[in-house]
N, C-alpha and C. Protein backbone atom coordinates (compact mmCIF):
# COMPACT_ATOMS: atom_id res chain seq x y z
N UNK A 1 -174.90 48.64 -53.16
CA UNK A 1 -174.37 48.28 -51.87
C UNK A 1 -174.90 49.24 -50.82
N UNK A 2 -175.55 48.85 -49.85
CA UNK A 2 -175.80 49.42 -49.10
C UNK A 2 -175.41 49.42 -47.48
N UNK A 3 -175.38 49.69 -46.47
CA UNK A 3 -174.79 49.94 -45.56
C UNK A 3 -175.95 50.21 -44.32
N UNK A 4 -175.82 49.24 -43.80
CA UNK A 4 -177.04 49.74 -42.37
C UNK A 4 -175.80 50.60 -41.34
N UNK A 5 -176.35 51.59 -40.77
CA UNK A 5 -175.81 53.32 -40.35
C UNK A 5 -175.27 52.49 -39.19
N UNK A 6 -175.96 51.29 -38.12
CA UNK A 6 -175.64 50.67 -37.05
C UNK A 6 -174.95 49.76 -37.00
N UNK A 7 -174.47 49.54 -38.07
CA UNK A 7 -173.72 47.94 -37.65
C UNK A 7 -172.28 48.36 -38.13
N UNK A 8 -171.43 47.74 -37.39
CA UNK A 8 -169.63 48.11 -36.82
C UNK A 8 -169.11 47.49 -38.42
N UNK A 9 -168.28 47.63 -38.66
CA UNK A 9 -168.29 46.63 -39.96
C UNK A 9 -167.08 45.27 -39.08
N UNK A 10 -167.07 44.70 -40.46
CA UNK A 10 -166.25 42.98 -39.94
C UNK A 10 -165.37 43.17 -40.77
N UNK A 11 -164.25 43.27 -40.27
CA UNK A 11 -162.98 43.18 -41.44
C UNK A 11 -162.41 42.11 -41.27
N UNK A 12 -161.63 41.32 -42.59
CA UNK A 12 -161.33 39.94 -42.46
C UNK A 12 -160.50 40.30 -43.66
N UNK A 13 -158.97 39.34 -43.59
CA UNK A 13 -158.14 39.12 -44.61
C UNK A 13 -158.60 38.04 -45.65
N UNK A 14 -158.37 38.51 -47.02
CA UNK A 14 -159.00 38.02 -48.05
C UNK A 14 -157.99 37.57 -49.04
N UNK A 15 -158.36 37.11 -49.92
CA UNK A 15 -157.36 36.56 -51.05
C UNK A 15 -157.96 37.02 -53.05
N UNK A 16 -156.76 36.02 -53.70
CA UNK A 16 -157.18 36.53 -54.44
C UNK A 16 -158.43 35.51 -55.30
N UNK A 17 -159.26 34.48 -54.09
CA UNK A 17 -160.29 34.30 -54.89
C UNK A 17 -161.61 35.57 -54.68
N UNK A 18 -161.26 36.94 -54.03
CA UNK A 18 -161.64 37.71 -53.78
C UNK A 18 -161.79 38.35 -54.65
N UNK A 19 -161.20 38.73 -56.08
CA UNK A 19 -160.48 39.70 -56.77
C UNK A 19 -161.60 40.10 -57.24
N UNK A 20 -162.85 39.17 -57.92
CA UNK A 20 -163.66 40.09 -58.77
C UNK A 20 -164.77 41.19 -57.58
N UNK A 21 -164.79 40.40 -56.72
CA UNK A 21 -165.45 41.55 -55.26
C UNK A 21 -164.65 42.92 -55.36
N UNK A 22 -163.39 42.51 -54.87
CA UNK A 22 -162.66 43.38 -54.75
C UNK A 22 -162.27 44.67 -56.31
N UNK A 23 -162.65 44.12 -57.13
CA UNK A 23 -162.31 45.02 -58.10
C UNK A 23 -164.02 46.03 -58.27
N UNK A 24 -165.00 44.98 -58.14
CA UNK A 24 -166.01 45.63 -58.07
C UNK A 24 -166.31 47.34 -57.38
N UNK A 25 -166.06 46.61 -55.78
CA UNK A 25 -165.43 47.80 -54.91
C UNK A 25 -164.58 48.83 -55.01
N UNK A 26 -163.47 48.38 -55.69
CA UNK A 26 -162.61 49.47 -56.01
C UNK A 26 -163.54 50.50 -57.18
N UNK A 27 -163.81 49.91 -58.25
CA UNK A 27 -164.23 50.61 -58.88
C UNK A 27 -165.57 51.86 -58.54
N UNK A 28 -166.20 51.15 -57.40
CA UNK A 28 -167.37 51.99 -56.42
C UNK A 28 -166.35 53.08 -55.88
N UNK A 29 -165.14 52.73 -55.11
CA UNK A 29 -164.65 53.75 -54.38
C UNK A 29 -163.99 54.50 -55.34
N UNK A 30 -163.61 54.36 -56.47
CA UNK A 30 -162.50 55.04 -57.19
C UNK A 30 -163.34 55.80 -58.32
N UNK A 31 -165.00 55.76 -58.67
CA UNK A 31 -165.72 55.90 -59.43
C UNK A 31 -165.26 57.62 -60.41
N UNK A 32 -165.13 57.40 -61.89
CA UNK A 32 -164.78 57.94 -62.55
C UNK A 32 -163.20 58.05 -62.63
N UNK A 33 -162.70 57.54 -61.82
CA UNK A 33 -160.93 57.55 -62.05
C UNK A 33 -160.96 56.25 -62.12
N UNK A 34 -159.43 55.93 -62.28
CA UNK A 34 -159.15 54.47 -62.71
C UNK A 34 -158.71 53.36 -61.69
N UNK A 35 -159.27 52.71 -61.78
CA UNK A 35 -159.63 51.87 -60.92
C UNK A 35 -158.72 50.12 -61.37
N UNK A 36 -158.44 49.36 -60.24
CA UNK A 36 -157.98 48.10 -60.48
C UNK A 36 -158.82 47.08 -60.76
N UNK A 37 -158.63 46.34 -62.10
CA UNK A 37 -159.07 45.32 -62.18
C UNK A 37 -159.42 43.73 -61.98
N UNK A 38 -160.52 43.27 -61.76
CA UNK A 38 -159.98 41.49 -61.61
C UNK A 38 -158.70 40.98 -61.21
N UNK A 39 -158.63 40.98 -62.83
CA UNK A 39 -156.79 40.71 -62.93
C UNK A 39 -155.63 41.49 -61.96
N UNK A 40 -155.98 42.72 -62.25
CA UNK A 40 -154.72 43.33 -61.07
C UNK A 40 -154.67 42.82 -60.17
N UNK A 41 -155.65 42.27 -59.24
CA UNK A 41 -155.99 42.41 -58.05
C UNK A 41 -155.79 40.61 -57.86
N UNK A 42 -155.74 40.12 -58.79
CA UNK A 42 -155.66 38.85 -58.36
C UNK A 42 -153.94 38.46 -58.70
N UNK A 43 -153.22 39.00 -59.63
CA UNK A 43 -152.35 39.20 -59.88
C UNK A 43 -151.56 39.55 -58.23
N UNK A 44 -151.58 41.06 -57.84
CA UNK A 44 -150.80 41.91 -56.45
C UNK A 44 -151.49 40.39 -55.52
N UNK A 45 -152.51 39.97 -55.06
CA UNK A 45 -152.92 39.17 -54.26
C UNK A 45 -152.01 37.90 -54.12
N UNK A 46 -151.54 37.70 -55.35
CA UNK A 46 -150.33 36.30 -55.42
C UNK A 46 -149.33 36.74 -54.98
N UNK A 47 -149.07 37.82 -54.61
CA UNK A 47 -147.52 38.14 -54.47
C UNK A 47 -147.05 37.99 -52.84
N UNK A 48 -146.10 37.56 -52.86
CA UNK A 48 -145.48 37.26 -51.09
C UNK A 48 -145.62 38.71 -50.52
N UNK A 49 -145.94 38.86 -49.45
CA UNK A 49 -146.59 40.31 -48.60
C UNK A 49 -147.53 40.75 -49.20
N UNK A 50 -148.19 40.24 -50.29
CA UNK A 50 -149.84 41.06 -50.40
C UNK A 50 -150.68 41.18 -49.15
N UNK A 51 -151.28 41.83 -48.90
CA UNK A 51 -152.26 41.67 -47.52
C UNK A 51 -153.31 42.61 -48.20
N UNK A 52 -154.82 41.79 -48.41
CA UNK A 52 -155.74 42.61 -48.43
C UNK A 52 -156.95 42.45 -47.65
N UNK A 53 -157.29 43.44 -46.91
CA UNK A 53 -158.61 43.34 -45.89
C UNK A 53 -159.75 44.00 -46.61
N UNK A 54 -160.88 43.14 -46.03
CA UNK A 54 -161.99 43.66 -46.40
C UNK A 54 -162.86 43.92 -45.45
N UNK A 55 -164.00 45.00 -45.42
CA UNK A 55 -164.72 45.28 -44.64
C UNK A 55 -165.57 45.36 -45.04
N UNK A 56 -167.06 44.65 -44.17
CA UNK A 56 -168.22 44.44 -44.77
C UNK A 56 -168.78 44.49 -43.66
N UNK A 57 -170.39 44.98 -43.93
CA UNK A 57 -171.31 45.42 -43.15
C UNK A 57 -172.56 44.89 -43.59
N UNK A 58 -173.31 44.14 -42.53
CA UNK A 58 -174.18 43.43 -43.06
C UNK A 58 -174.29 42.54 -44.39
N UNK A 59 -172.97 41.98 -44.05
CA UNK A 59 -172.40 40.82 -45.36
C UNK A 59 -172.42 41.17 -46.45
N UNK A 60 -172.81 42.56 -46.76
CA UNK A 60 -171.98 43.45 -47.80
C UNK A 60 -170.62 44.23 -47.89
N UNK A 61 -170.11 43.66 -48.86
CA UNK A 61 -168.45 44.56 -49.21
C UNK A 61 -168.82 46.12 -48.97
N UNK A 62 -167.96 46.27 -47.99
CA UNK A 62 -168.47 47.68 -48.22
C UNK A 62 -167.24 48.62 -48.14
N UNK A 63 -165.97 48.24 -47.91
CA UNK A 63 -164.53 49.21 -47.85
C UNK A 63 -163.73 48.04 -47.95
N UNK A 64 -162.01 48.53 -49.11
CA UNK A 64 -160.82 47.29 -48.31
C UNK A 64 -159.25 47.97 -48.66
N UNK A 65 -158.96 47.61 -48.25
CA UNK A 65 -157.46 48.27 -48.12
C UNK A 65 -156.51 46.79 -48.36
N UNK A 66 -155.47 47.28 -49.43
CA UNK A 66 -154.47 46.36 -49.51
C UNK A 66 -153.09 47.12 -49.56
N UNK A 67 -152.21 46.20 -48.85
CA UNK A 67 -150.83 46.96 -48.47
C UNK A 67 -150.08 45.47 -49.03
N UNK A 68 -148.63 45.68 -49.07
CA UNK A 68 -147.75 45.08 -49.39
C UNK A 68 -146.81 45.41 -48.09
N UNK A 69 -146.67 44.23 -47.33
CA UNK A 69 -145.68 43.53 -45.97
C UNK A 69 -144.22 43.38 -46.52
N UNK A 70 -143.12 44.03 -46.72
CA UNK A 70 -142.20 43.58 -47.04
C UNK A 70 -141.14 43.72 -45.73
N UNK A 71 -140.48 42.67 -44.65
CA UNK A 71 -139.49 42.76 -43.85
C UNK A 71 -140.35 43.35 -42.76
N UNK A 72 -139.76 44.52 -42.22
CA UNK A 72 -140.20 45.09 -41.55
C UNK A 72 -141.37 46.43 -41.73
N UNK A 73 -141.47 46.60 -43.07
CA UNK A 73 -142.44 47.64 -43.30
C UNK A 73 -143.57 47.42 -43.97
N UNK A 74 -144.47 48.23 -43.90
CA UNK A 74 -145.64 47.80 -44.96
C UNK A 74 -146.06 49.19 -45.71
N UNK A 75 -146.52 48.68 -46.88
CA UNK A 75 -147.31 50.32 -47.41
C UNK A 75 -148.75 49.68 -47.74
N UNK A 76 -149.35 51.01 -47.49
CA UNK A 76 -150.94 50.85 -48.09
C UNK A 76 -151.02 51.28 -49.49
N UNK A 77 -151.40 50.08 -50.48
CA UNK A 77 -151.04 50.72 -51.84
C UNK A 77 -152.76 51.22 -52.03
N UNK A 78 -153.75 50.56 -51.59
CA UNK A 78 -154.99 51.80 -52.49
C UNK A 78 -156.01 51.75 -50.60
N UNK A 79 -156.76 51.87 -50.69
CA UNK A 79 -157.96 52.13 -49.83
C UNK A 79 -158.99 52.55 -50.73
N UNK A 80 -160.30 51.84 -50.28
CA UNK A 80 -161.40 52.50 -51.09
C UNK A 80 -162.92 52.07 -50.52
N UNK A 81 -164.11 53.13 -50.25
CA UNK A 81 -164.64 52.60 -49.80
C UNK A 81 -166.27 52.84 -50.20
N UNK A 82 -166.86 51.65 -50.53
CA UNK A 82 -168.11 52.04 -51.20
C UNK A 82 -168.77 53.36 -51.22
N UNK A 83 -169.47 53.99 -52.10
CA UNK A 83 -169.86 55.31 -51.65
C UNK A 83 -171.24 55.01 -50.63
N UNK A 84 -172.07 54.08 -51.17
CA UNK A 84 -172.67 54.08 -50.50
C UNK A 84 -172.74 54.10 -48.49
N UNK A 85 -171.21 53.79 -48.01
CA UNK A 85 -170.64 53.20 -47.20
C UNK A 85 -170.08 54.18 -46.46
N UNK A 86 -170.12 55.31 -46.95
CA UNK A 86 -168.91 56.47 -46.44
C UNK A 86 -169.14 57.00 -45.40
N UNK A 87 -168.50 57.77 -44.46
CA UNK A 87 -168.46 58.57 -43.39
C UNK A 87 -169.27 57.64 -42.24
N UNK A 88 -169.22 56.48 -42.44
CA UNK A 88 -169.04 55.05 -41.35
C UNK A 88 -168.01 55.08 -40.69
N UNK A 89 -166.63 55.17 -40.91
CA UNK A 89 -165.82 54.32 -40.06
C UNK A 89 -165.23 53.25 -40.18
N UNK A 90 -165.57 52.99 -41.78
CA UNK A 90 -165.18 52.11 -42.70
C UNK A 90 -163.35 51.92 -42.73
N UNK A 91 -163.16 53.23 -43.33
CA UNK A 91 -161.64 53.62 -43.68
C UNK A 91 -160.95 53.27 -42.07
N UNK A 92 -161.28 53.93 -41.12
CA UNK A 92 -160.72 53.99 -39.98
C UNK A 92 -160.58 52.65 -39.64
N UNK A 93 -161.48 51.80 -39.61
CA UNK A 93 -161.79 50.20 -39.14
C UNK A 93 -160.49 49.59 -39.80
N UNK A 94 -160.69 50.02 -41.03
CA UNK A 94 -159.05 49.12 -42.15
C UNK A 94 -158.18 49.66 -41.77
N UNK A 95 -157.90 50.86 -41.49
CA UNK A 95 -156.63 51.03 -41.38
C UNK A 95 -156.15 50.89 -39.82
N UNK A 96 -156.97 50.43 -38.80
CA UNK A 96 -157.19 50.50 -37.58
C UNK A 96 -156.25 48.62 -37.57
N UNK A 97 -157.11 47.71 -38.20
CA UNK A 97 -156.78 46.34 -38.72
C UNK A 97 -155.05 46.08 -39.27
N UNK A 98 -155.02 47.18 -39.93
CA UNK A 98 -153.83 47.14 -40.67
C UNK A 98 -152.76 47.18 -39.28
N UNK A 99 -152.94 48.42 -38.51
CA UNK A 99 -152.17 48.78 -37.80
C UNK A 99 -151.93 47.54 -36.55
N UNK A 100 -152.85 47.02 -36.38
CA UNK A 100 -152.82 45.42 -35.26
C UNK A 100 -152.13 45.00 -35.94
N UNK A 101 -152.31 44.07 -37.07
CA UNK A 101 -151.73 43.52 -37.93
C UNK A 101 -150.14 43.71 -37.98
N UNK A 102 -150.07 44.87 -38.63
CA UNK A 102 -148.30 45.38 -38.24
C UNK A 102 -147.86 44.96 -36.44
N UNK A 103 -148.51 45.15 -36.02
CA UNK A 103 -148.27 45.28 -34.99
C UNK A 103 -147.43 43.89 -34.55
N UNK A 104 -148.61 43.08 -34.13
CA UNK A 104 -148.77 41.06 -34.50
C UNK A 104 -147.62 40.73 -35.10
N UNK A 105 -147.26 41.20 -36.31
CA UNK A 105 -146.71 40.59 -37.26
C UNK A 105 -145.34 41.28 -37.53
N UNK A 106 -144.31 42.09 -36.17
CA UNK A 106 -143.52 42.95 -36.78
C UNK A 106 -142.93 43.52 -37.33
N UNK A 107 -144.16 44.33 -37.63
CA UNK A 107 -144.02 45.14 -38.92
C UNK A 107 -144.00 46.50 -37.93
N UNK A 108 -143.00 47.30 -38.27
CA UNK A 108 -141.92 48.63 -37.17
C UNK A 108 -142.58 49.85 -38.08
N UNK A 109 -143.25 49.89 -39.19
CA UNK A 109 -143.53 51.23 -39.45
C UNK A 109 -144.47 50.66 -41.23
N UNK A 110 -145.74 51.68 -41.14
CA UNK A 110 -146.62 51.91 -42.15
C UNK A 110 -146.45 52.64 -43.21
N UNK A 111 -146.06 53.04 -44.47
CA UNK A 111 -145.99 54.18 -45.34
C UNK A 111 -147.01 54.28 -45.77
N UNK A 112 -147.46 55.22 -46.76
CA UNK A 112 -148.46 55.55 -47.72
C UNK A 112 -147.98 57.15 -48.97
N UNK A 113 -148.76 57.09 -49.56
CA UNK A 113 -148.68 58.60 -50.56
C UNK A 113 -150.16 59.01 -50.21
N UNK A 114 -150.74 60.15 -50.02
CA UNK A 114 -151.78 60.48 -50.41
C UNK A 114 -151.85 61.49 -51.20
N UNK A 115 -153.09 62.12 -51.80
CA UNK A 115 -152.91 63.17 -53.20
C UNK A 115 -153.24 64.35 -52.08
N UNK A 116 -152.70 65.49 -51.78
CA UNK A 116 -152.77 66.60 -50.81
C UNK A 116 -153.88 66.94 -51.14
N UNK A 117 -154.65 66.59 -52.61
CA UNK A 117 -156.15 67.24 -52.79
C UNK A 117 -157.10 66.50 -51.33
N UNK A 118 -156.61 65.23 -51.24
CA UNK A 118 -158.10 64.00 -50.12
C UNK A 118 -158.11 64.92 -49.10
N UNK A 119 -158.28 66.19 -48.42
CA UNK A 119 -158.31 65.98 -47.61
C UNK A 119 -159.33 65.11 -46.00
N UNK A 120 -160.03 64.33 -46.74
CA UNK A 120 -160.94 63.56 -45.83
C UNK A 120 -159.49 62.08 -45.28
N UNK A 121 -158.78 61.98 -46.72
CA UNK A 121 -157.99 60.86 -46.21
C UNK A 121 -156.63 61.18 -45.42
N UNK A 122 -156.39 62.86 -45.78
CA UNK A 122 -155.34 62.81 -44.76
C UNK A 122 -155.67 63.02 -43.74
N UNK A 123 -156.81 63.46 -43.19
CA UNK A 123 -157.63 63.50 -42.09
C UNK A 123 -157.28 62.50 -41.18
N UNK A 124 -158.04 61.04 -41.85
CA UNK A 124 -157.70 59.90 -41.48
C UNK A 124 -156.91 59.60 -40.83
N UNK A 125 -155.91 59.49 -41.68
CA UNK A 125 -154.19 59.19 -41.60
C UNK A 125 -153.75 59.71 -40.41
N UNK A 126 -154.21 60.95 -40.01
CA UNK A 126 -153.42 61.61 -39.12
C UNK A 126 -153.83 61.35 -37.43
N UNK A 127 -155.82 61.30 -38.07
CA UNK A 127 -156.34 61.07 -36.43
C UNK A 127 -155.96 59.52 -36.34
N UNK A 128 -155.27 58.23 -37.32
CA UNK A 128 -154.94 57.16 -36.88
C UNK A 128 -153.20 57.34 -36.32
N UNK A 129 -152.90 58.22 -35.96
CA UNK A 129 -151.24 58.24 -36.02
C UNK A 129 -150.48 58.54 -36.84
N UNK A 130 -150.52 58.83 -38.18
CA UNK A 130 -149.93 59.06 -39.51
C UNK A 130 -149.05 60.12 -39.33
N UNK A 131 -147.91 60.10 -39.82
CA UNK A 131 -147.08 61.63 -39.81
C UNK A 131 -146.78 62.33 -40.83
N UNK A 132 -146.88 63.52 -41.29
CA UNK A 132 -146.68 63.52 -42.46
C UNK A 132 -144.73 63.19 -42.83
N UNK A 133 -144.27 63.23 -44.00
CA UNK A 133 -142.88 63.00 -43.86
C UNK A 133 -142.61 63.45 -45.06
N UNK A 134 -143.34 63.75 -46.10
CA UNK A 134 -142.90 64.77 -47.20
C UNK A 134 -143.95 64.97 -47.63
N UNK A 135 -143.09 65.55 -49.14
CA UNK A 135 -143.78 65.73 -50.62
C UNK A 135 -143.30 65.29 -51.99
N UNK A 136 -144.58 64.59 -52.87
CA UNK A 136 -143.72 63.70 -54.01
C UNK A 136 -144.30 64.76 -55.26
N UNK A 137 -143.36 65.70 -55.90
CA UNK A 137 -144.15 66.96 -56.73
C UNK A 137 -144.94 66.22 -58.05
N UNK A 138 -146.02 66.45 -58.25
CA UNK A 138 -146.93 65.88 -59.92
C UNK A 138 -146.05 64.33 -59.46
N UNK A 139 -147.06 63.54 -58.42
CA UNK A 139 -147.08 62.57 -58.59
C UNK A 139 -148.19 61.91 -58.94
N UNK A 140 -148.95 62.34 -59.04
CA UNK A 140 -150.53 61.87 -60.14
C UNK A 140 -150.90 62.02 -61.42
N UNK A 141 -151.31 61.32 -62.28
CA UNK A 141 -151.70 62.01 -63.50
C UNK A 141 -152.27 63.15 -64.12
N UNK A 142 -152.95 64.00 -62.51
CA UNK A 142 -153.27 65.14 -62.62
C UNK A 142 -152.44 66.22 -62.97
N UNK A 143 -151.23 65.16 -62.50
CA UNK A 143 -150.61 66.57 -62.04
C UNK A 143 -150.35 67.46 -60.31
N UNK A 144 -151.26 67.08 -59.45
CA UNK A 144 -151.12 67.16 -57.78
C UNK A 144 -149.73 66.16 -57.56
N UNK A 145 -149.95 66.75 -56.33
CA UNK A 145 -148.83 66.44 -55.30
C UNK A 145 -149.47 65.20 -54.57
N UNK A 146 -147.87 64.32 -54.10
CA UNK A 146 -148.63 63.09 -53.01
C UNK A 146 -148.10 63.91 -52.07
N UNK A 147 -148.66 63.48 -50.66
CA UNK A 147 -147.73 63.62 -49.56
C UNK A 147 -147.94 62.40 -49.09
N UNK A 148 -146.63 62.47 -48.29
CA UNK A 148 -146.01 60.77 -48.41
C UNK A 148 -146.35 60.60 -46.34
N UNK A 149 -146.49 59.80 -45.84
CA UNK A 149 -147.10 59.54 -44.52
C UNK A 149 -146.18 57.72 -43.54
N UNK A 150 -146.01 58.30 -42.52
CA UNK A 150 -145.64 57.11 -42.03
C UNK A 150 -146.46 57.11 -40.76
N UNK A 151 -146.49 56.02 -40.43
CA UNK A 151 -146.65 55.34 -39.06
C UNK A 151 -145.58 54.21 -38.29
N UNK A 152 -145.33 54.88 -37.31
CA UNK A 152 -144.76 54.02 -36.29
C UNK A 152 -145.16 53.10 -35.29
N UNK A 153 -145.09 51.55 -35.76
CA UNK A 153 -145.95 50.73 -34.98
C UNK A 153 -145.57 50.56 -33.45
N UNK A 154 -146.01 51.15 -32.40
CA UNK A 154 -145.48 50.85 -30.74
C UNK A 154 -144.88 49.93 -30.68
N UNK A 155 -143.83 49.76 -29.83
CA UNK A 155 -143.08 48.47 -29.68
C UNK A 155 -143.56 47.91 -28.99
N UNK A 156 -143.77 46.36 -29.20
CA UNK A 156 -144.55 45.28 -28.41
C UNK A 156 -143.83 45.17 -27.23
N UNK A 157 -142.14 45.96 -26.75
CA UNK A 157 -141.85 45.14 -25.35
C UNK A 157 -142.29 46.26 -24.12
């Protein structure tokens, strides 16, 4: 997968005839850890509030983020984004999408976990609005810490 350096990417909500793309990808972004499969992904995709976006650049998959919409909140359960693809603007673009989206669709606030090791993703998180709001102790198989993150979507009135 490759990535031309100039072109914005296109993010678009996807489904789960997406899943084997999407697992492909994950497995690019998640490379050597464990990663979601086909099945998972087509599985979470059936479920009422699945929401998964994809972002592609030059009609290549190249980043996607899926969250679960429940009521008024949403969480981002993975993000991942080709390696080939990285330090684009990829991540920012999805989670940029996500945040309209909530927005559109009132949804009043974003969660997430991240592993305190990313720091490229809490980076992210934070220059998109993210707050931090705790700590979840050896919540990874490593053994690290999550820290747990919200966003507050502006009120539309």
């Amino acid at each position: 997968m490759t990535t031309p350096a100039n072109q914005p990417p296109i993010v678009q909500e996807v489904g789960p005839p997406f899943a084997e793309i999407l697992s492909t990808l994950h497995a690019d972004g998640f490379s050597g850890r464990e990663h979601w499969s086909t099945s998972d992904f087509t599985t979470l995709l059936s479920l009422r509030g699945a929401l998964c976006l994809l972002a592609s650049v030059g009609g290549e998959p190249a980043g996607l983020l899926v969250a679960r919409c429940i009521v008024d909140e949403a969480e981002i359960l993975t993000i991942a984004v080709a390696r080939p693809s990285r330090r684009r603007g990829i991540a920012r673009a999805l989670v940029q999408a996500l945040q309209e989206h909530a927005q559109n669709n009132g949804v009043a606030r974003i969660f997430l976990e991240v592993s305190v090791l990313n720091d490229a993703a809490k980076r992210l998180y934070l220059d998109a609005g993210f707050v931090s709001t705790g700590l979840r102790r050896h919540y990874y198989e490593d053994g690290s810490d999550a820290e747990t993150m919200t966003y507050e979507t502006p009120s539309s009135s």
